[in-house]
N, C-alpha and C. Protein backbone atom coordinates (compact mmCIF):
# COMPACT_ATOMS: atom_id res chain seq x y z
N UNK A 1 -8.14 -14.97 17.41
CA UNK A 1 -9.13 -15.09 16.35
C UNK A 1 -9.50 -13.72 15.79
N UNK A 2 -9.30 -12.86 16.49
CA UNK A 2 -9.25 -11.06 15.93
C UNK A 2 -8.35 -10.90 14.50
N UNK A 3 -7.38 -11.30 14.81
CA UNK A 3 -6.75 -11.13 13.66
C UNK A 3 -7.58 -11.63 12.19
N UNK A 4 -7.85 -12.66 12.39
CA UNK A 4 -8.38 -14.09 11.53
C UNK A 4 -9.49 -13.26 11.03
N UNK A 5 -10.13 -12.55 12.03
CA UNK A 5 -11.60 -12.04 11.74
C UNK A 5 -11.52 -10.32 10.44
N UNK A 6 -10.66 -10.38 11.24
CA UNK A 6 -10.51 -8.67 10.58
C UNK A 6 -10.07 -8.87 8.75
N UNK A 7 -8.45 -10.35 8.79
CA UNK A 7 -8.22 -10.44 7.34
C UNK A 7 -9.08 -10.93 6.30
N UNK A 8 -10.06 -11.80 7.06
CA UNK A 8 -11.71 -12.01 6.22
C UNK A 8 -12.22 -10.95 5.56
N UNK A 9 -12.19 -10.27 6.81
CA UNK A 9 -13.29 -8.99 6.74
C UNK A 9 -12.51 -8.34 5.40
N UNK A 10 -11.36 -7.77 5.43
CA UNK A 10 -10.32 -7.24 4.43
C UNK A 10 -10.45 -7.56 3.21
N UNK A 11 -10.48 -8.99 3.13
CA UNK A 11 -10.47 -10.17 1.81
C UNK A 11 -11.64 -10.17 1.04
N UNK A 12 -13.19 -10.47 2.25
CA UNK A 12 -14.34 -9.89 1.43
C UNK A 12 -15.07 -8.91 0.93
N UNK A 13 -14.66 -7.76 1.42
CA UNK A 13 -14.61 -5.92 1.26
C UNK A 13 -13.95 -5.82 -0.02
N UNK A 14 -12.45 -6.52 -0.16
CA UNK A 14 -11.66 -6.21 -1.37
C UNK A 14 -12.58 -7.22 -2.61
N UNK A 15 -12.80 -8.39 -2.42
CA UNK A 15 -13.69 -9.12 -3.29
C UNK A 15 -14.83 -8.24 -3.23
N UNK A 16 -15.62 -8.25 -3.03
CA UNK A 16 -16.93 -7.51 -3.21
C UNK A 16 -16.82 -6.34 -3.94
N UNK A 17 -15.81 -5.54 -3.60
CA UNK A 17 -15.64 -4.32 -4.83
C UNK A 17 -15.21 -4.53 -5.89
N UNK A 18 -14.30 -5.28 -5.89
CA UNK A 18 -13.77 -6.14 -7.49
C UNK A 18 -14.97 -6.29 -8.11
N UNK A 19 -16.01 -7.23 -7.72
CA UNK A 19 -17.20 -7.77 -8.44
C UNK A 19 -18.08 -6.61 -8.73
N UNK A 20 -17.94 -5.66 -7.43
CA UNK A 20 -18.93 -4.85 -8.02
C UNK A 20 -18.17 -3.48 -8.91
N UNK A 21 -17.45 -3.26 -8.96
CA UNK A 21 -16.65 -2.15 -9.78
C UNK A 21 -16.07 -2.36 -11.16
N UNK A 22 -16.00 -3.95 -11.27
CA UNK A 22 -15.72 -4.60 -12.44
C UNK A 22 -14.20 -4.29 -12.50
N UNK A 23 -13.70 -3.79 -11.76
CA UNK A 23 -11.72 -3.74 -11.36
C UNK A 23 -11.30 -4.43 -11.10
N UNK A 24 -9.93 -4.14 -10.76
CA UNK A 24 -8.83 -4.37 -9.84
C UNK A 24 -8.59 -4.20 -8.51
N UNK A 25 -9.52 -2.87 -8.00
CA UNK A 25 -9.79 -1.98 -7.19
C UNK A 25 -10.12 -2.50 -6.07
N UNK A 26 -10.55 -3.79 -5.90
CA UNK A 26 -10.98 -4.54 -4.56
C UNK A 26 -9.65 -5.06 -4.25
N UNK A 27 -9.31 -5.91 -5.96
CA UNK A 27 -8.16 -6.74 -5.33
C UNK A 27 -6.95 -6.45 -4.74
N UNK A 28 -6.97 -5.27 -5.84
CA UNK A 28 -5.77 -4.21 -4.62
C UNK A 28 -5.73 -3.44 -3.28
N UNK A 29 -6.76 -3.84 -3.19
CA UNK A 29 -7.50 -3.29 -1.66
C UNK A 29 -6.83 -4.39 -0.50
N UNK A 30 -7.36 -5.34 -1.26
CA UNK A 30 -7.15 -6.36 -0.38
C UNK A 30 -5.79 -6.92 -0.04
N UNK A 31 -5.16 -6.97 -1.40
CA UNK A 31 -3.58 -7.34 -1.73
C UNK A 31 -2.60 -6.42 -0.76
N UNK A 32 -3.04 -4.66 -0.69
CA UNK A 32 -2.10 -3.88 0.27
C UNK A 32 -3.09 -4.04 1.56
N UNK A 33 -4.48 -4.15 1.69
CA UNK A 33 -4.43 -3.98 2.98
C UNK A 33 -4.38 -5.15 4.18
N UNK A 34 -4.66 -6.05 3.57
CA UNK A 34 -3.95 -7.62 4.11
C UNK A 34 -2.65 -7.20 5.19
N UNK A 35 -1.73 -7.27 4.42
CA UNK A 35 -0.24 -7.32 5.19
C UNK A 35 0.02 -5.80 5.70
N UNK A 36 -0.51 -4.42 5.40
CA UNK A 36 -0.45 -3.47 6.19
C UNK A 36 -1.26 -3.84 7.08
N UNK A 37 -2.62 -4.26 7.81
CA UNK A 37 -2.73 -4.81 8.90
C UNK A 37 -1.96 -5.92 9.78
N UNK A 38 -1.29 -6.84 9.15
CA UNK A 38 -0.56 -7.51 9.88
C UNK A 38 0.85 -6.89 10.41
N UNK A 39 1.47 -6.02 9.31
CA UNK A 39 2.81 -5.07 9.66
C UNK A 39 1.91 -4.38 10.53
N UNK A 40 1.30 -3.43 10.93
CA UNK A 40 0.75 -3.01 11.90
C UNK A 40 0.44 -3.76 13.22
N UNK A 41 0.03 -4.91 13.36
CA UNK A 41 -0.26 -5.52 14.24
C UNK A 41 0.99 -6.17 15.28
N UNK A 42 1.82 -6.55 13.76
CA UNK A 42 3.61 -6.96 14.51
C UNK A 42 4.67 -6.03 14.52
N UNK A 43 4.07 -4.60 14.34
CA UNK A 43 4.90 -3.37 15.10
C UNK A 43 5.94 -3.71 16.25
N UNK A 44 4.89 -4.45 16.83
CA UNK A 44 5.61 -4.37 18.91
C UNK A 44 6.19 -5.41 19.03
N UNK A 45 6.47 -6.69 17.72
CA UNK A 45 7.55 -7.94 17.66
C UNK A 45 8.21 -7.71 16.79
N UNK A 46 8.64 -6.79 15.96
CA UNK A 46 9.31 -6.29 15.04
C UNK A 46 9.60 -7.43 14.66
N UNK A 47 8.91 -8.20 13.86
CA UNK A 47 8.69 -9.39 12.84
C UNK A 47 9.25 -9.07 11.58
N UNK A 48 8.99 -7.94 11.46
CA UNK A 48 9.33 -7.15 9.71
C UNK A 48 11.24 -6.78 9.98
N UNK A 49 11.29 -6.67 11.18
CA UNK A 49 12.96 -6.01 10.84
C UNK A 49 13.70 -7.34 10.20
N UNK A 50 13.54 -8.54 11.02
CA UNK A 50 14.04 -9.81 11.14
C UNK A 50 13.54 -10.79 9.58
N UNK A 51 12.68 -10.54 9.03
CA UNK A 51 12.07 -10.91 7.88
C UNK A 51 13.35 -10.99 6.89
N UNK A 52 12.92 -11.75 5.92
CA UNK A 52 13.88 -11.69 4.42
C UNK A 52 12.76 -10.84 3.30
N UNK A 53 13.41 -10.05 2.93
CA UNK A 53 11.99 -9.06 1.61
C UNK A 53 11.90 -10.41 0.74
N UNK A 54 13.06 -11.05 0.25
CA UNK A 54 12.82 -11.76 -1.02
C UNK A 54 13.29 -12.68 -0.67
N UNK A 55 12.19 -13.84 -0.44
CA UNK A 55 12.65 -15.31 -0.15
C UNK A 55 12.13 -16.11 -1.20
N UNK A 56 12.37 -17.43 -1.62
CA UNK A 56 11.70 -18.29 -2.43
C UNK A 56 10.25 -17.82 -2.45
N UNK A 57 9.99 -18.31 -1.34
CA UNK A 57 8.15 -18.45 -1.22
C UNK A 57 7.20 -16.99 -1.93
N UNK A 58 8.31 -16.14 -1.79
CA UNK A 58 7.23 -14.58 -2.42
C UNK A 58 7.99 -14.75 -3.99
N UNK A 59 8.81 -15.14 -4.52
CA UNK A 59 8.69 -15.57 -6.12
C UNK A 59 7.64 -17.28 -6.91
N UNK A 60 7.66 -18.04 -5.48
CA UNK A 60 6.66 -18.50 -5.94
C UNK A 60 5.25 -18.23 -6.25
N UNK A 61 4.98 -17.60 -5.20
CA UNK A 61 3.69 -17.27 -4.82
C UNK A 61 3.31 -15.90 -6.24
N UNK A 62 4.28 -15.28 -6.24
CA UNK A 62 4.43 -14.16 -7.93
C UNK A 62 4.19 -15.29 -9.25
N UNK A 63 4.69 -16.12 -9.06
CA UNK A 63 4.75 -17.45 -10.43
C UNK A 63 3.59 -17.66 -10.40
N UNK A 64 2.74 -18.24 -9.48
CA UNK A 64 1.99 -18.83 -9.58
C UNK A 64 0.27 -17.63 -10.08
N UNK A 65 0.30 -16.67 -9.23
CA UNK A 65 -0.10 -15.15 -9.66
C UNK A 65 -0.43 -15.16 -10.78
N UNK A 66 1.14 -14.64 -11.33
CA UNK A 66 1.30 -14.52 -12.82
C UNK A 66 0.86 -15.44 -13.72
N UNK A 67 0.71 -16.84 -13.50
CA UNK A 67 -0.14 -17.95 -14.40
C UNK A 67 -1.18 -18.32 -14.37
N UNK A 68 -1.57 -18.09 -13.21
CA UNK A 68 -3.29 -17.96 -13.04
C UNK A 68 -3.68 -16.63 -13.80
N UNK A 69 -3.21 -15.89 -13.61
CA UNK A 69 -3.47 -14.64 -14.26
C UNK A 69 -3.65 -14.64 -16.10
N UNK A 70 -2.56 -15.35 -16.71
CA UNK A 70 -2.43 -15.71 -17.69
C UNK A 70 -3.96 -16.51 -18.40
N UNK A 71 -3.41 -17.44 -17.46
CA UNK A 71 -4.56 -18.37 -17.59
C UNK A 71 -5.92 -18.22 -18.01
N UNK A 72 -6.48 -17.57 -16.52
CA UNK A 72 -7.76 -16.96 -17.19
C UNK A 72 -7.89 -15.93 -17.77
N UNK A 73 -7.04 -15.54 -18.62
CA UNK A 73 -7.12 -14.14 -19.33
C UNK A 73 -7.44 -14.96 -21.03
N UNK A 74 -6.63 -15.76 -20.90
CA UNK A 74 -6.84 -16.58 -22.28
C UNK A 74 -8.56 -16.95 -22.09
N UNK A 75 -8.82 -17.29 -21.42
CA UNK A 75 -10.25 -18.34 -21.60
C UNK A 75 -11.46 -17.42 -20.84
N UNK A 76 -10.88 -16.71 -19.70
CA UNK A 76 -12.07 -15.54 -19.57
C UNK A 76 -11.43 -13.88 -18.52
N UNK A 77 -12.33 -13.82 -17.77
CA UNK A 77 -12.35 -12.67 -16.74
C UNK A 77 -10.45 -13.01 -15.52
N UNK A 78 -9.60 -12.57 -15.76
CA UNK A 78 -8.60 -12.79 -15.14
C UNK A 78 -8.85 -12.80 -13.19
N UNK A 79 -9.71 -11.54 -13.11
CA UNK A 79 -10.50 -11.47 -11.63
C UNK A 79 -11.14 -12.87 -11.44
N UNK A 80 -11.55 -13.62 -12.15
CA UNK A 80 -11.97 -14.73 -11.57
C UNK A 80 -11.12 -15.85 -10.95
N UNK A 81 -10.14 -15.93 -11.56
CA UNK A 81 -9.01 -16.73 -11.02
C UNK A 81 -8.48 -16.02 -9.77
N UNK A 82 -8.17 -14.83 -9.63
CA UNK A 82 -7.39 -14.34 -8.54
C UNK A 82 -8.28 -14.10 -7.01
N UNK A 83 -10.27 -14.37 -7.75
CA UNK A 83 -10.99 -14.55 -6.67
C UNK A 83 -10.55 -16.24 -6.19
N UNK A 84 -10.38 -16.47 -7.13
CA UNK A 84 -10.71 -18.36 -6.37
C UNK A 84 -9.46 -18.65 -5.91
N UNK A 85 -8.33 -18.11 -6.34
CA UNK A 85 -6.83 -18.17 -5.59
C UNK A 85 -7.34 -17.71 -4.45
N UNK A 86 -7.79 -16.46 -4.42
CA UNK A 86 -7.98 -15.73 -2.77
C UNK A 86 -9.07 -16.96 -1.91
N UNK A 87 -9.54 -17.95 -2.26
CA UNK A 87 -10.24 -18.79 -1.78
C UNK A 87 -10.28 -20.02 -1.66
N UNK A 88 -9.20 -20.73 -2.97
CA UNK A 88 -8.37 -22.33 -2.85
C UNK A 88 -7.33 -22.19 -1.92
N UNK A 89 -6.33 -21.16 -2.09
CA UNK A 89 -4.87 -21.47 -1.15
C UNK A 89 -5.15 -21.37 -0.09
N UNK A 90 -5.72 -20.59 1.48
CA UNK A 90 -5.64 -20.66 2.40
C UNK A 90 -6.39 -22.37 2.85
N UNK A 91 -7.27 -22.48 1.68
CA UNK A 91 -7.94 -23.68 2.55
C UNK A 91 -7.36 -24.83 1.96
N UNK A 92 -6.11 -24.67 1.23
CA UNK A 92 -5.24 -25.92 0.69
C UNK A 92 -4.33 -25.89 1.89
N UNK A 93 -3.77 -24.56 2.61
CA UNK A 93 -2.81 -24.32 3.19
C UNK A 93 -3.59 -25.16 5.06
N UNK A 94 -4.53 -25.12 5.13
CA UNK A 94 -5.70 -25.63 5.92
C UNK A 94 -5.08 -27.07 6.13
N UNK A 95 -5.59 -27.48 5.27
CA UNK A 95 -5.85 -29.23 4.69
C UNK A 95 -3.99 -29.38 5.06
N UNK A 96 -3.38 -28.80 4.88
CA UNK A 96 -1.74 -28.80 4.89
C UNK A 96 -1.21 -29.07 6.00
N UNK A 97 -1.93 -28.14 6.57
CA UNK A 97 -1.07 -28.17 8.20
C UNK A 97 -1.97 -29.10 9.05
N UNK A 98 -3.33 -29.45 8.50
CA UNK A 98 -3.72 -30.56 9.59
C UNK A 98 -3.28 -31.77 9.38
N UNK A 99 -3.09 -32.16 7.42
CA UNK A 99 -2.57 -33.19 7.38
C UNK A 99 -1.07 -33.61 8.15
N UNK A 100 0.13 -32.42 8.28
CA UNK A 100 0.91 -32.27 9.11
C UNK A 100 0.96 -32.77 10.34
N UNK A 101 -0.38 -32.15 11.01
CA UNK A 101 -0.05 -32.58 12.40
C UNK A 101 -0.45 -33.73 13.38
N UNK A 102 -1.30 -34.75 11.81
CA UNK A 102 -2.08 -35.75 12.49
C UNK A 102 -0.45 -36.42 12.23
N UNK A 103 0.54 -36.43 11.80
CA UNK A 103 1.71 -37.46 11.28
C UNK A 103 2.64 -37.38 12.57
């Protein structure tokens, strides 16, 4: 649960400066320091040697980015969408794997 605790911690540090800096500056906070804590953490399972850089799932996950991004840029603040992405997908991804494992 350390882990769990710390990428929160990461996620709302990087949100909170976004909102308050009126940037990017959180979200990129959050965007590199996310997975440099986890590459750090799976140093000693060398998870990263064995990895694919470019699999489906990281051009989806760019698609989908990029249209939310779009999205609210047409109709308002683009940071607002990429806050509520940072806050719909894990808890869609939630709902995912429990629906999964009651089957």
């Amino acid at each position: 649960m350390k882990e769990e605790h710390a990428v929160a911690g990461i996620l709302t540090v990087g949100i909170l400066i976004s909102l308050l800096t009126k940037s990017y500056v959180g979200v990129a906070l959050a965007a590199l320091g996310i997975p440099t804590y986890l590459a750090y953490l799976a140093r000693k399972e060398n998870i990263l040697v064995r990895a694919r850089l470019f699999d489906r799932d990281l051009f989806l996950m760019m698609t989908i980015t990029l249209a939310v991004i779009l999205v609210f840029n047409q109709f308002s603040d683009p940071r607002i969408g990429l806050v509520s992405m940072a806050i719909v997908i894990p808890i869609l991804f939630l709902l995912w794997d429990r629906l999964k494992a009651r089957k």
